[in-house]
C-alpha atoms as a PDB file:
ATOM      1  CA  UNK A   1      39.958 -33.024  10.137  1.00  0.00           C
ATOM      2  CA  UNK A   2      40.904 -32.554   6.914  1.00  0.00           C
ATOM      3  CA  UNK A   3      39.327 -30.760   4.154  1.00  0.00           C
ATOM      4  CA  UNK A   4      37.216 -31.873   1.534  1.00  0.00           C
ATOM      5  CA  UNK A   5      37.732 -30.977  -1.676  1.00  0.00           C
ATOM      6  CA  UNK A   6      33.713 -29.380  -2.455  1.00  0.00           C
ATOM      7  CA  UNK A   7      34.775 -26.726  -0.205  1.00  0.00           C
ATOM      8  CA  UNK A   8      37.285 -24.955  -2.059  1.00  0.00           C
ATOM      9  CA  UNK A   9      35.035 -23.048  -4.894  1.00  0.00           C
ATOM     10  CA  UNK A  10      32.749 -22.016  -1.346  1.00  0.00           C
ATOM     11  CA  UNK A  11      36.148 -20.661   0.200  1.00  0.00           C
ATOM     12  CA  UNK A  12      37.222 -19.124  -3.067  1.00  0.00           C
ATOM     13  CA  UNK A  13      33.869 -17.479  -3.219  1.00  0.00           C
ATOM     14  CA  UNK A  14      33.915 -15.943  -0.063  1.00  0.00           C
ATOM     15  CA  UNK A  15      37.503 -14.969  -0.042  1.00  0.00           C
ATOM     16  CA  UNK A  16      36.156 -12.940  -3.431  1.00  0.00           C
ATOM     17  CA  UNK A  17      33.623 -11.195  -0.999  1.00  0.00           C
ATOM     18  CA  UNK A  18      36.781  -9.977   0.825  1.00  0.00           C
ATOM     19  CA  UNK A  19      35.922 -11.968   4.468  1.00  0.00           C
ATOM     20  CA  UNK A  20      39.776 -12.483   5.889  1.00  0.00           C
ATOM     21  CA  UNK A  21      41.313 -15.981   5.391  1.00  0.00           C
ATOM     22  CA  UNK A  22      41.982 -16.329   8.437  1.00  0.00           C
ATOM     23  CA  UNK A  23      38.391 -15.854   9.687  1.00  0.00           C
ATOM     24  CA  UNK A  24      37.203 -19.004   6.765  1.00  0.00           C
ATOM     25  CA  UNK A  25      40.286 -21.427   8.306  1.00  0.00           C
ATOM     26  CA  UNK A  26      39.157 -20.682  11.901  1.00  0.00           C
ATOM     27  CA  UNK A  27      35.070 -21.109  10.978  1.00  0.00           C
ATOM     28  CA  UNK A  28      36.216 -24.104   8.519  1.00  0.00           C
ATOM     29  CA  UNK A  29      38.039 -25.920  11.551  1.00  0.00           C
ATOM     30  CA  UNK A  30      35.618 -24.971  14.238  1.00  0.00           C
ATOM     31  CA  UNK A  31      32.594 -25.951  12.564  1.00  0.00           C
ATOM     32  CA  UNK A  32      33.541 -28.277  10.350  1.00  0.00           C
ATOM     33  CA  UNK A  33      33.946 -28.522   6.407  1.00  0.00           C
ATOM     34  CA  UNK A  34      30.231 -29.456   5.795  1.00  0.00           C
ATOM     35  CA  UNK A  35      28.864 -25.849   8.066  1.00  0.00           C
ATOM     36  CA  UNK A  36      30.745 -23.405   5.502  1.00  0.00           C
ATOM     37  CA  UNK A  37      29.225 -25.337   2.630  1.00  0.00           C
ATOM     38  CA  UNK A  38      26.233 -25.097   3.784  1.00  0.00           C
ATOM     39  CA  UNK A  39      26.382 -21.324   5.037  1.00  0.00           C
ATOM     40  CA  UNK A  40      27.645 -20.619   1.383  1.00  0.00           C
ATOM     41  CA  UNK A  41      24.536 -22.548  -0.146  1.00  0.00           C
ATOM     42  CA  UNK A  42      22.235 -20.378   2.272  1.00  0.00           C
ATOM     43  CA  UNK A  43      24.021 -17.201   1.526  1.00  0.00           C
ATOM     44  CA  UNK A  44      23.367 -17.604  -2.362  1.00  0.00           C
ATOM     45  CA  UNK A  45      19.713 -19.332  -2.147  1.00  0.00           C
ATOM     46  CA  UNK A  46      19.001 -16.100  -0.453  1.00  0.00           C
ATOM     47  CA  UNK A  47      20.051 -14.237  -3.717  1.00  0.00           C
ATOM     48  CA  UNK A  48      17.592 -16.136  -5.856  1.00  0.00           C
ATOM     49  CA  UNK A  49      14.102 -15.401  -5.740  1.00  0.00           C
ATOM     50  CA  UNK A  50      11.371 -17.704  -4.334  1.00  0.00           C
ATOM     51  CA  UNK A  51       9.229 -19.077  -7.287  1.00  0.00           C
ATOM     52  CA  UNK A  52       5.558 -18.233  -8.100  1.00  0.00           C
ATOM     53  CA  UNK A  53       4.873 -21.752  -6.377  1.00  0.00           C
ATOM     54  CA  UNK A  54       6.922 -21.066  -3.928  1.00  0.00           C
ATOM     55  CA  UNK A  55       5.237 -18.228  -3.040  1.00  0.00           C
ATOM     56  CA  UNK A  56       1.736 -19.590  -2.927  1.00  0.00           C
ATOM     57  CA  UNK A  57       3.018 -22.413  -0.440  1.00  0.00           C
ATOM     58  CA  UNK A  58       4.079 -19.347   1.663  1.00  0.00           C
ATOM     59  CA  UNK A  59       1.001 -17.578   1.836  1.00  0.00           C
ATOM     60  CA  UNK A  60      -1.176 -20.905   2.557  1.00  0.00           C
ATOM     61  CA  UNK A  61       1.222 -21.283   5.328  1.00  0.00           C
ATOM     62  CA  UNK A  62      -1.388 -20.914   8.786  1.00  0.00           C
ATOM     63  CA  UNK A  63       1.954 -22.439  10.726  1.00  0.00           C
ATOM     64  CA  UNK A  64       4.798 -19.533  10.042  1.00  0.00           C
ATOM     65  CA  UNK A  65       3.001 -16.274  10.312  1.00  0.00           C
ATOM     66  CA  UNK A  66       6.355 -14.510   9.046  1.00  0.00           C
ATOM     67  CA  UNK A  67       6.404 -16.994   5.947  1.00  0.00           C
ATOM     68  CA  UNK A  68       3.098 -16.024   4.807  1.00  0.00           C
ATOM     69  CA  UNK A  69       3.114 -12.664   4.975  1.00  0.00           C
ATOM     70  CA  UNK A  70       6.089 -12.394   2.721  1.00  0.00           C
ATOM     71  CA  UNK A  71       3.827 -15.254   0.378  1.00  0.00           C
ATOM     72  CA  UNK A  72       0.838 -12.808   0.337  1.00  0.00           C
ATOM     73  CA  UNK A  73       3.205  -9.870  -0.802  1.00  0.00           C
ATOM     74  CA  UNK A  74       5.097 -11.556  -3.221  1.00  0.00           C
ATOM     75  CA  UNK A  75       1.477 -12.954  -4.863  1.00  0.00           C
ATOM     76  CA  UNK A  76      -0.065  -9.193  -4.517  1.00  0.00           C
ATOM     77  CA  UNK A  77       2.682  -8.044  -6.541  1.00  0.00           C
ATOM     78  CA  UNK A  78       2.807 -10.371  -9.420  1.00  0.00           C
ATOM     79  CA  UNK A  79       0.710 -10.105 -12.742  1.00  0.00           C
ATOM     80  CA  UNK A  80      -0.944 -13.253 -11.681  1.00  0.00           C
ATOM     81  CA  UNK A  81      -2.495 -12.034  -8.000  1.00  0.00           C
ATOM     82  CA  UNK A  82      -5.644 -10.581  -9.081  1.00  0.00           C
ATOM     83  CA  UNK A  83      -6.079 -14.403  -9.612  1.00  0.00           C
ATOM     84  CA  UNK A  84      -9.623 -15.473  -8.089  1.00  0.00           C
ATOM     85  CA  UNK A  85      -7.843 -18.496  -5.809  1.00  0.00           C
ATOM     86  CA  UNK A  86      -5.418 -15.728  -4.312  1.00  0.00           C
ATOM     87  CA  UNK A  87      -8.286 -13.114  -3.835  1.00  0.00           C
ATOM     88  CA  UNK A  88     -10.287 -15.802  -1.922  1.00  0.00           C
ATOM     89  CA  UNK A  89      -7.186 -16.275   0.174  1.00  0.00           C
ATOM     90  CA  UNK A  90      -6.594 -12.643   0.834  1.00  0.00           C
ATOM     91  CA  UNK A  91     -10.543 -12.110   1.805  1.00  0.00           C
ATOM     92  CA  UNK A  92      -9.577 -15.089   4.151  1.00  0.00           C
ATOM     93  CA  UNK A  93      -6.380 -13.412   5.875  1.00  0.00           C
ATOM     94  CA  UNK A  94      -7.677 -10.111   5.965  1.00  0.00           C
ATOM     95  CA  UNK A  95     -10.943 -11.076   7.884  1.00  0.00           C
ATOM     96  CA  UNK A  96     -10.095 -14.236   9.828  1.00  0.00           C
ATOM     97  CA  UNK A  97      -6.058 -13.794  10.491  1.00  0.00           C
ATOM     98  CA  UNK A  98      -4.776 -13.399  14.047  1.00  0.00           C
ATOM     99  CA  UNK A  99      -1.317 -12.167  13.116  1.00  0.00           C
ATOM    100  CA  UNK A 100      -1.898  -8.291  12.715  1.00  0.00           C
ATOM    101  CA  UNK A 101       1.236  -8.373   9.908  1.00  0.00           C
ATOM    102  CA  UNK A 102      -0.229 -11.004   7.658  1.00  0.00           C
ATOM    103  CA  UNK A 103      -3.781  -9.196   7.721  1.00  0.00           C
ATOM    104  CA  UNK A 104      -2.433  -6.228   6.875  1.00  0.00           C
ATOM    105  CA  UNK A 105      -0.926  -7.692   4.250  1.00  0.00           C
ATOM    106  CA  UNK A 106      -3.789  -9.324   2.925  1.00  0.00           C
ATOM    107  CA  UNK A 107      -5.886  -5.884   3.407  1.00  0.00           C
ATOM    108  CA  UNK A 108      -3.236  -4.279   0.978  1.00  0.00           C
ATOM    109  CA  UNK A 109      -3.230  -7.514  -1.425  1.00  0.00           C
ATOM    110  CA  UNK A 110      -7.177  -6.447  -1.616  1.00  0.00           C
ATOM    111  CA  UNK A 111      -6.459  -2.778  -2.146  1.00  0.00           C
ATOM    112  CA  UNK A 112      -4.875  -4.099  -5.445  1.00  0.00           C
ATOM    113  CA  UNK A 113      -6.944  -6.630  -6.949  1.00  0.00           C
ATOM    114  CA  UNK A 114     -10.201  -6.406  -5.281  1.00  0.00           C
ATOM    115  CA  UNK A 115     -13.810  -4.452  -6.043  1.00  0.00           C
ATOM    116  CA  UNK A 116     -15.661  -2.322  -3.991  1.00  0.00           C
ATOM    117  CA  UNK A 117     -18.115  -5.667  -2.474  1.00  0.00           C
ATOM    118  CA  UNK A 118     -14.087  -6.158  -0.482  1.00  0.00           C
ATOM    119  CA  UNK A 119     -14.273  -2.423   0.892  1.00  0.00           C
ATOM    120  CA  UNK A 120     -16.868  -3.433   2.658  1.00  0.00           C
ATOM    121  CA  UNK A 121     -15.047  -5.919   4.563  1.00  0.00           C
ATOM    122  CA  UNK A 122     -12.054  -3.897   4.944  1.00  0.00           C
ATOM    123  CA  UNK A 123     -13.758  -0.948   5.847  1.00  0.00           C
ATOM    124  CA  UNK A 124     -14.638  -3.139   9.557  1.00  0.00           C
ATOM    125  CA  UNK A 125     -10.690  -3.836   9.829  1.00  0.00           C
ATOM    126  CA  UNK A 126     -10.866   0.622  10.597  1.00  0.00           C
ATOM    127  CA  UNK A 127     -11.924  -0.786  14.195  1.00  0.00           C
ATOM    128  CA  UNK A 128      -8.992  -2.596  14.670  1.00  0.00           C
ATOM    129  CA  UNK A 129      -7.109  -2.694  17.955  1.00  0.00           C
ATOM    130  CA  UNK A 130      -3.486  -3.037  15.517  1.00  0.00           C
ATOM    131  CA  UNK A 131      -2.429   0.522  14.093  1.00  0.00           C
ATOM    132  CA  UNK A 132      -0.783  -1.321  11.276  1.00  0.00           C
ATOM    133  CA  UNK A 133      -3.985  -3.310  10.289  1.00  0.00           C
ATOM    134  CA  UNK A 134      -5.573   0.266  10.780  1.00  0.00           C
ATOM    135  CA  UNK A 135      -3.610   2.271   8.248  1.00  0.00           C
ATOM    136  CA  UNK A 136      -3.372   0.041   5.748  1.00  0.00           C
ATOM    137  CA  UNK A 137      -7.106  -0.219   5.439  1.00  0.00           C
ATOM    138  CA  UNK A 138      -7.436   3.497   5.028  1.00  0.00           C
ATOM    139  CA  UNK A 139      -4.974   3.105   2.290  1.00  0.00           C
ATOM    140  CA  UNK A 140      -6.603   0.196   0.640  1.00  0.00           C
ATOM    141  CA  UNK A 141     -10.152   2.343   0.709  1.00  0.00           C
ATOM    142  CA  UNK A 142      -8.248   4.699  -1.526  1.00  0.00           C
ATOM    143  CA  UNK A 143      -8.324   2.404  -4.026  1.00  0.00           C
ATOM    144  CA  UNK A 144     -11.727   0.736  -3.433  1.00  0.00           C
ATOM    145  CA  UNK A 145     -15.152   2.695  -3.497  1.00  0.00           C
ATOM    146  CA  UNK A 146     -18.535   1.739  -2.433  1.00  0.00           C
ATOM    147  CA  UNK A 147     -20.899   4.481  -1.052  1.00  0.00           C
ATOM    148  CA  UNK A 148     -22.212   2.317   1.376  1.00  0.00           C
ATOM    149  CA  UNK A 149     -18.518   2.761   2.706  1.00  0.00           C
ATOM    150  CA  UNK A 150     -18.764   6.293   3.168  1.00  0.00           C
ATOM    151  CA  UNK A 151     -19.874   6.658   6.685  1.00  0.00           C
ATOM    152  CA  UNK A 152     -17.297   4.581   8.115  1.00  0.00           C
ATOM    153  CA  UNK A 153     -14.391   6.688   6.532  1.00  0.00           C
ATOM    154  CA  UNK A 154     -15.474   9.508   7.958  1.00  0.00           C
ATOM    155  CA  UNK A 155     -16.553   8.794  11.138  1.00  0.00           C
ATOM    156  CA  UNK A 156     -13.047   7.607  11.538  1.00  0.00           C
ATOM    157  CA  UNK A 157     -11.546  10.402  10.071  1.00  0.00           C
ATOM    158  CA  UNK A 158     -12.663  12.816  13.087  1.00  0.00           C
ATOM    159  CA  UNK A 159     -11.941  10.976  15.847  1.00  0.00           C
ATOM    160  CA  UNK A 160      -9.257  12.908  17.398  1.00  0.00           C
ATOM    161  CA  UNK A 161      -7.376  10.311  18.805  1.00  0.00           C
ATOM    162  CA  UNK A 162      -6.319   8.286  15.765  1.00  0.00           C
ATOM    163  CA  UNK A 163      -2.795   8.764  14.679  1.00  0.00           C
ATOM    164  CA  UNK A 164      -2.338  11.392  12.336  1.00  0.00           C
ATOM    165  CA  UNK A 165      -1.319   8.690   9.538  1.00  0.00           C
ATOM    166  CA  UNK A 166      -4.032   6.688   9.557  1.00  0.00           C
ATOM    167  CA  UNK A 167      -6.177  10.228   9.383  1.00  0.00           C
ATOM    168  CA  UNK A 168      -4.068  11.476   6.336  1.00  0.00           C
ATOM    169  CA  UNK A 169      -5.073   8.303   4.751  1.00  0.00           C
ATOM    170  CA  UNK A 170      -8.984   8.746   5.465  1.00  0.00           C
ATOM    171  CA  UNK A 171      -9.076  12.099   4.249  1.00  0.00           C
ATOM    172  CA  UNK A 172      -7.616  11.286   1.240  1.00  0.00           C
ATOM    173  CA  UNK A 173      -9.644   7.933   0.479  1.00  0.00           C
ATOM    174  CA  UNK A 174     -13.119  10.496   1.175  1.00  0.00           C
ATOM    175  CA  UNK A 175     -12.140  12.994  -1.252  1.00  0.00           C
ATOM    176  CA  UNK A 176     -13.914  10.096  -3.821  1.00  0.00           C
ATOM    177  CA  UNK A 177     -17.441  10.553  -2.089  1.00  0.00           C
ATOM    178  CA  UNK A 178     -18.948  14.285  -2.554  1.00  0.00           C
ATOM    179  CA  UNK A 179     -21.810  14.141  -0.074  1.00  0.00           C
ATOM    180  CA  UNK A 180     -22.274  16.238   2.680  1.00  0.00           C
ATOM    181  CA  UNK A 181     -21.530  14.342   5.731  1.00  0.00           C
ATOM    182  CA  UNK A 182     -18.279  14.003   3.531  1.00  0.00           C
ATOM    183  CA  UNK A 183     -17.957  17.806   3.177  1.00  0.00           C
ATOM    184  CA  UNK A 184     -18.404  18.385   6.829  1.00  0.00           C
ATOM    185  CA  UNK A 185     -16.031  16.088   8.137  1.00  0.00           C
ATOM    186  CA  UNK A 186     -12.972  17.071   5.483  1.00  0.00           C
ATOM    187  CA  UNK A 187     -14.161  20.886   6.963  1.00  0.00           C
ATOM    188  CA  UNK A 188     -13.319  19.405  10.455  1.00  0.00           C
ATOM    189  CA  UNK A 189     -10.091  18.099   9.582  1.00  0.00           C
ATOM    190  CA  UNK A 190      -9.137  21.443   8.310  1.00  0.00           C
ATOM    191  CA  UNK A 191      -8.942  22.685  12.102  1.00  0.00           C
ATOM    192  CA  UNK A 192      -7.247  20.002  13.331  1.00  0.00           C
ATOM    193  CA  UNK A 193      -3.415  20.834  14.678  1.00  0.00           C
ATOM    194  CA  UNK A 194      -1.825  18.708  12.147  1.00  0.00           C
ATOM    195  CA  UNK A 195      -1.012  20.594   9.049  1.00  0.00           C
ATOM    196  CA  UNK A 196      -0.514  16.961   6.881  1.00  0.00           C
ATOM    197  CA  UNK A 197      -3.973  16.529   8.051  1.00  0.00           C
ATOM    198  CA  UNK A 198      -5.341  19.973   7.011  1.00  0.00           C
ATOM    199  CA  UNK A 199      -3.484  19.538   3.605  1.00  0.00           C
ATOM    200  CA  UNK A 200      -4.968  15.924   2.581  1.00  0.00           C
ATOM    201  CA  UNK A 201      -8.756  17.236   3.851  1.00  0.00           C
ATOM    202  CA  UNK A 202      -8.215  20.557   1.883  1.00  0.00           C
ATOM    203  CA  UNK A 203      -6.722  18.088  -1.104  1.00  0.00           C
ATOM    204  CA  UNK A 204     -10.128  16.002  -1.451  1.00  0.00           C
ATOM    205  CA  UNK A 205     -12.041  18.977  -0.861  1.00  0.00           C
ATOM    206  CA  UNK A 206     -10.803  20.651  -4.142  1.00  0.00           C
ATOM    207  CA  UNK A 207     -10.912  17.019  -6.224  1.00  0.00           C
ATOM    208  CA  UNK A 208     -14.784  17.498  -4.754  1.00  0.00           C
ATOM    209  CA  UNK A 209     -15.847  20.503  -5.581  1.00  0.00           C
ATOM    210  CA  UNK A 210     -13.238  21.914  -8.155  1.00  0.00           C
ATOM    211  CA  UNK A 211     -13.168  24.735  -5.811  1.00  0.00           C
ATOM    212  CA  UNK A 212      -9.702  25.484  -3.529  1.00  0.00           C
ATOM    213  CA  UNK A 213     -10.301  27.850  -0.638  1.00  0.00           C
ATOM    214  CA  UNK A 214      -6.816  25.944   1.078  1.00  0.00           C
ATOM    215  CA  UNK A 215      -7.317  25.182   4.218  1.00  0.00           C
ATOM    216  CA  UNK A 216      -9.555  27.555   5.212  1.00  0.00           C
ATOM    217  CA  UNK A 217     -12.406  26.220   6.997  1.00  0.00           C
ATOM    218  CA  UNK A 218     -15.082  29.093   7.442  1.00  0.00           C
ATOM    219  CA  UNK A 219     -14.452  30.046   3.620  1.00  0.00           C
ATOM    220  CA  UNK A 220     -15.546  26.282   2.286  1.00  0.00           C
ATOM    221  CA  UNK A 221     -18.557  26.514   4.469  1.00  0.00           C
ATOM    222  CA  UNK A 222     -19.402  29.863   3.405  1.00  0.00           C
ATOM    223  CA  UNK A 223     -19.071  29.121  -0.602  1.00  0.00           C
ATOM    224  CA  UNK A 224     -20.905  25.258   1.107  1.00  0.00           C
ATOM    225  CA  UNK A 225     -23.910  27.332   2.455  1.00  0.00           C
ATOM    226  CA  UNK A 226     -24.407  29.707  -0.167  1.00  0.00           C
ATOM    227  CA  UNK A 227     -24.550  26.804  -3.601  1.00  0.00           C
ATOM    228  CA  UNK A 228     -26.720  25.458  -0.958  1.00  0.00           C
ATOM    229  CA  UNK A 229     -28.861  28.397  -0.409  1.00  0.00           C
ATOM    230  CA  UNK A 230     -29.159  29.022  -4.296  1.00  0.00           C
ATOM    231  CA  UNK A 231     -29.753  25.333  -4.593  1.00  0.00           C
ATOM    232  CA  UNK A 232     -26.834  25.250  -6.878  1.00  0.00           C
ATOM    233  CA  UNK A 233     -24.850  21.542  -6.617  1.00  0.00           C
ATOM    234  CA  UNK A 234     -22.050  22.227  -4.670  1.00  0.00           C
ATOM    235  CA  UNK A 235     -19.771  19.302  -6.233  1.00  0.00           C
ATOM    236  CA  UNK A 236     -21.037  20.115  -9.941  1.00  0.00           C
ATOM    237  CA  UNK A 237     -17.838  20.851 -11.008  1.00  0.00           C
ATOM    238  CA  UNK A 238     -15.819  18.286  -9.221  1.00  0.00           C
ATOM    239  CA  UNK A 239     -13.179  16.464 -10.498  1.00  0.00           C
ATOM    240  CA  UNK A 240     -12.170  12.380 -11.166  1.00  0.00           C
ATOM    241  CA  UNK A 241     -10.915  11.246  -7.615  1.00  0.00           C
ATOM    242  CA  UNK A 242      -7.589   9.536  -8.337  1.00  0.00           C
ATOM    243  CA  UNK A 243      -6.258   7.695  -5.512  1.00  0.00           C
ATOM    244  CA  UNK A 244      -2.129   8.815  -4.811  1.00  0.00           C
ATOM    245  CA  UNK A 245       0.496   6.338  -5.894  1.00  0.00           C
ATOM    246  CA  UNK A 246       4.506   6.712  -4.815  1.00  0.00           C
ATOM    247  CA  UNK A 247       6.321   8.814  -7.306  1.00  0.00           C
ATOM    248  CA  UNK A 248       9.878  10.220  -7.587  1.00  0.00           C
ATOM    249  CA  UNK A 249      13.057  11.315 -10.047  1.00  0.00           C
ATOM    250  CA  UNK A 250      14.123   8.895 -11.683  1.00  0.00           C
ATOM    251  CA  UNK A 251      18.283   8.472 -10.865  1.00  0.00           C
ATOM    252  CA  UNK A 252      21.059   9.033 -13.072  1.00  0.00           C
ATOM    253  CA  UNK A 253      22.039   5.143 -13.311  1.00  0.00           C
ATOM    254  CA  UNK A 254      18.493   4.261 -13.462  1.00  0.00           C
ATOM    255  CA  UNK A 255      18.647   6.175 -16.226  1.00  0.00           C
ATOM    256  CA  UNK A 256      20.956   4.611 -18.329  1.00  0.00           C
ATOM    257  CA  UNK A 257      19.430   1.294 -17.486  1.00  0.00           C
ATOM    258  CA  UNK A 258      17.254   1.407 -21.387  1.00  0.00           C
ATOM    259  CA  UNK A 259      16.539  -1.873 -22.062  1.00  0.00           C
ATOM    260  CA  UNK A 260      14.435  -1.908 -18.091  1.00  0.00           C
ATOM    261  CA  UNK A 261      13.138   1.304 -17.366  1.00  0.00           C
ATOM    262  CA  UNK A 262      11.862   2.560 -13.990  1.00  0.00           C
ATOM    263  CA  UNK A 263       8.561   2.493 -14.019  1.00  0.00           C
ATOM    264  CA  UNK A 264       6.154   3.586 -11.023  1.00  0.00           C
ATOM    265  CA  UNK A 265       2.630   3.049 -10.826  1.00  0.00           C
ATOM    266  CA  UNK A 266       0.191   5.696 -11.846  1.00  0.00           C
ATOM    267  CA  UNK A 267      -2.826   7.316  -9.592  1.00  0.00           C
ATOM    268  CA  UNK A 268      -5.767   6.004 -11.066  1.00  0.00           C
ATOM    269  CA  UNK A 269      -9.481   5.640 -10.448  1.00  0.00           C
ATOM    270  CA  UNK A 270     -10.805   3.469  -8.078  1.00  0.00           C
ATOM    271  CA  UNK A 271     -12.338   0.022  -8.595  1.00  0.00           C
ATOM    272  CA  UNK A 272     -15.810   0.135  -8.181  1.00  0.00           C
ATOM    273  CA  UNK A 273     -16.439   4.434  -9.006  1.00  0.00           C
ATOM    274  CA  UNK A 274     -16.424   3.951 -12.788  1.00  0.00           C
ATOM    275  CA  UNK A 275     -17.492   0.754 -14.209  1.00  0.00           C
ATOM    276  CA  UNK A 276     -14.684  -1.666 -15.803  1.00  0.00           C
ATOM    277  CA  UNK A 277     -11.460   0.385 -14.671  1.00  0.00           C
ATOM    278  CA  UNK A 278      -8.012  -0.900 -15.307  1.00  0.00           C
ATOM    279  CA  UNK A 279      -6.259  -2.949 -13.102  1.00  0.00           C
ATOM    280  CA  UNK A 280      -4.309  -0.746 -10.765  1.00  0.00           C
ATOM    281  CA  UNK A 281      -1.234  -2.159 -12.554  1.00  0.00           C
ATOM    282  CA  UNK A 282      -1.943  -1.725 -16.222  1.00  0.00           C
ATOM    283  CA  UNK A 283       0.629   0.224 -17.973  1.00  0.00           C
ATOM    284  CA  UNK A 284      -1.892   3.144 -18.676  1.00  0.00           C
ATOM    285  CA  UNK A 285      -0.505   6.781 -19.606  1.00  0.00           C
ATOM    286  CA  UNK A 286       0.010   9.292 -16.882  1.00  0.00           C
ATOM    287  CA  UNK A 287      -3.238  11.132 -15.795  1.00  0.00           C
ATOM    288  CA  UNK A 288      -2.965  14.806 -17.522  1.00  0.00           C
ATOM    289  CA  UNK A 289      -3.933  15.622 -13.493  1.00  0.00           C
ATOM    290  CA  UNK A 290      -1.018  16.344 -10.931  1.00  0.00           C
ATOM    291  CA  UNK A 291      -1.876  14.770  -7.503  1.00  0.00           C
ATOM    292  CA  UNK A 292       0.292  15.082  -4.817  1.00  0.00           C
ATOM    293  CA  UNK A 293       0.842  12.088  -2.830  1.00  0.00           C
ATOM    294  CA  UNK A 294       0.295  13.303   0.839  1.00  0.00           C
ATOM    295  CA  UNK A 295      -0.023   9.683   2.232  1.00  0.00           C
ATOM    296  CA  UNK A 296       2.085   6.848   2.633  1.00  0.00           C
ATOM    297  CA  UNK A 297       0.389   4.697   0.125  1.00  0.00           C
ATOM    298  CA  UNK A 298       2.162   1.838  -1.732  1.00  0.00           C
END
C-alpha cells in the first residue's frame, strides 16, 4: 500500500522523538498509513490541555466515572470553581456518587470552595466504607469549620482502628475547636503507638491552648485540671488555627524561571471560623506563624 503523503511530517516527528525507523516502516505497513496519523494526532492532543468547557462536560459526565473525576479536579483547581453551578455539582458528587474516586474528588473540590453549612455534609462521608472517601474528608474538615462538626471529628479520631492517615488528618482538622471533649480526645491520641499521630494531636493541642507540653499526656491534663480548678480558661491564650498546606524548596531551575514563579498555597484560616476569609487561593502573604504540615493535605 503505498504511502500517503500527510504522513511524512507524523514520521518526521516521531523519528525526532528518536523511535527507530525501522519500528515507524513496520507499524506504517502493518497498520496502515491512516493508524500512525492518527496515533501521532492522539499523542499530541494529549499534550494540550482540555478547555474550561471541556472540563465541565467531564465532570457532568454520570456515564465515565474516570472522565469526571479528572472534570471535577480540573474545575476545583481553576479560578473559576468556587463558581455556584460547580459547587452545586460537587455537593451533588460528594453526597449522591457511587464511584468512591469521583466523591472523593468532589469532597476535596468542597474543601476548597465551600463554607462550613458543606462540613456538615462531608463530615457524614467520615462513615464511609472507602478509605479514600474517608481521608479526604478529614482533610477537607481542615479547611471547613462548623462547631456543630466537632463531635464527629473526634469521635473518629479515637477509634483505634482507623488508619493512621485518616487519624493524622482528624487531629489536625480538631486543633480549630478548643472545647473539652476536643482536649480529651487530642490527650488520647497522644498515647496512641503512632508517633505521626502523637505529633499532629500534640500540634493542635499547642495551636489550642498556646501551651506545648509535647506529647506528654499526663502533663496536658495536669496544667488541663489545674486552669480548670482555678477556673482559669484553659484555651485563653490559644492561637489562630491555620489549616497545613504542601510546602517545599523551591529548585534551582525553578528558580531561574522569573517571569512564572513557583508559588504554593499558604495555610490559612478556615472558611466558616472568622467571618469573610479569603478564598483558600488568594495570593495572601505568608502567615508570620510556622506550621508544620504533618498531613497529607493538598
Amino acid at each position: 500500500m503505498p504511502f500517503r503523503s500527510r504522513t511524512v511530517p507524523a514520521l518526521r516527528s516521531l523519528l525526532l522523538a528518536g523511535l527507530s525507523p525501522a519500528l515507524l516502516l513496520t507499524a506504517s505497513i502493518t497498520g496502515g498509513c491512516d493508524t500512525v496519523s492518527g496515533d501521532v494526532s492522539d499523542f499530541f492532543d494529549g499534550l494540550s490541555p482540555p478547555t474550561p468547557l471541556e472540563a465541565a462536560v467531564w465532570a457532568a459526565d454520570f456515564n465515565s466515572p474516570g472522565k469526571q473525576r479528572r472534570g471535577v479536579v480540573l474545575l476545583s483547581n481553576a479560578s473559576f470553581g468556587g463558581e455556584e453551578a460547580y459547587l452545586e455539582l460537587y455537593r451533588t458528587l460528594a453526597d449522591e456518587s457511587p464511584d468512591p474516586l469521583v466523591q472523593a474528588a468532589a469532597i476535596r473540590a468542597l474543601g476548597r470552595w465551600g463554607d462550613g453549612e458543606d462540613a456538615k455534609l462531608i463530615v457524614g462521608q467520615l462513615e464511609s466504607e472507602y478509605e479514600q472517601v474517608r481521608l479526604e474528608s478529614a482533610i477537607a474538615l481542615q479547611r471547613l469549620h462548623e462547631p456543630r462538626i466537632e463531635d464527629g471529628i473526634w469521635r473518629r479520631l479515637v477509634v483505634a482502628e482507623e488508619p493512621e492517615a485518616i487519624r493524622i488528618e482528624l487531629a489536625i482538622a480538631l486543633g480549630q475547636y478548643p472545647s473539652d471533649s476536643a482536649f480529651q480526645a487530642l490527650c488520647l491520641a497522644l498515647d496512641d503507638r503512632s508517633l505521626a499521630i502523637n505529633l499532629a494531636a500534640a500540634d493542635s493541642l499547642r495551636a489550642m491552648t498556646g501551651r506545648d507540653f509535647g506529647i506528654d499526656a499526663p502533663n496536658w491534663l495536669s496544667w488541663y485540671d489545674a486552669q480548670r480548678a482555678s477556673d482559669e480558661d484553659p484555651f485563653a491564650n490559644g492561637d489562630t488555627f491555620l489549616y497545613p498546606t504542601f510546602q517545599r524548596k523551591i529548585g534551582f531551575f525553578e528558580s531561574l524561571a522569573f517571569w512564572n514563579p513557583t508559588k504554593f498555597e499558604q495555610p490559612a484560616v478556615p472558611r466558616g471560623l472568622i467571618p469573610a476569609t479569603r478564598s483558600t487561593y488568594d495570593d495572601a502573604e505568608p502567615a508570620d506563624r510556622e506550621f508544620q504540615n504533618l498531613g497529607e493535605g493538598p
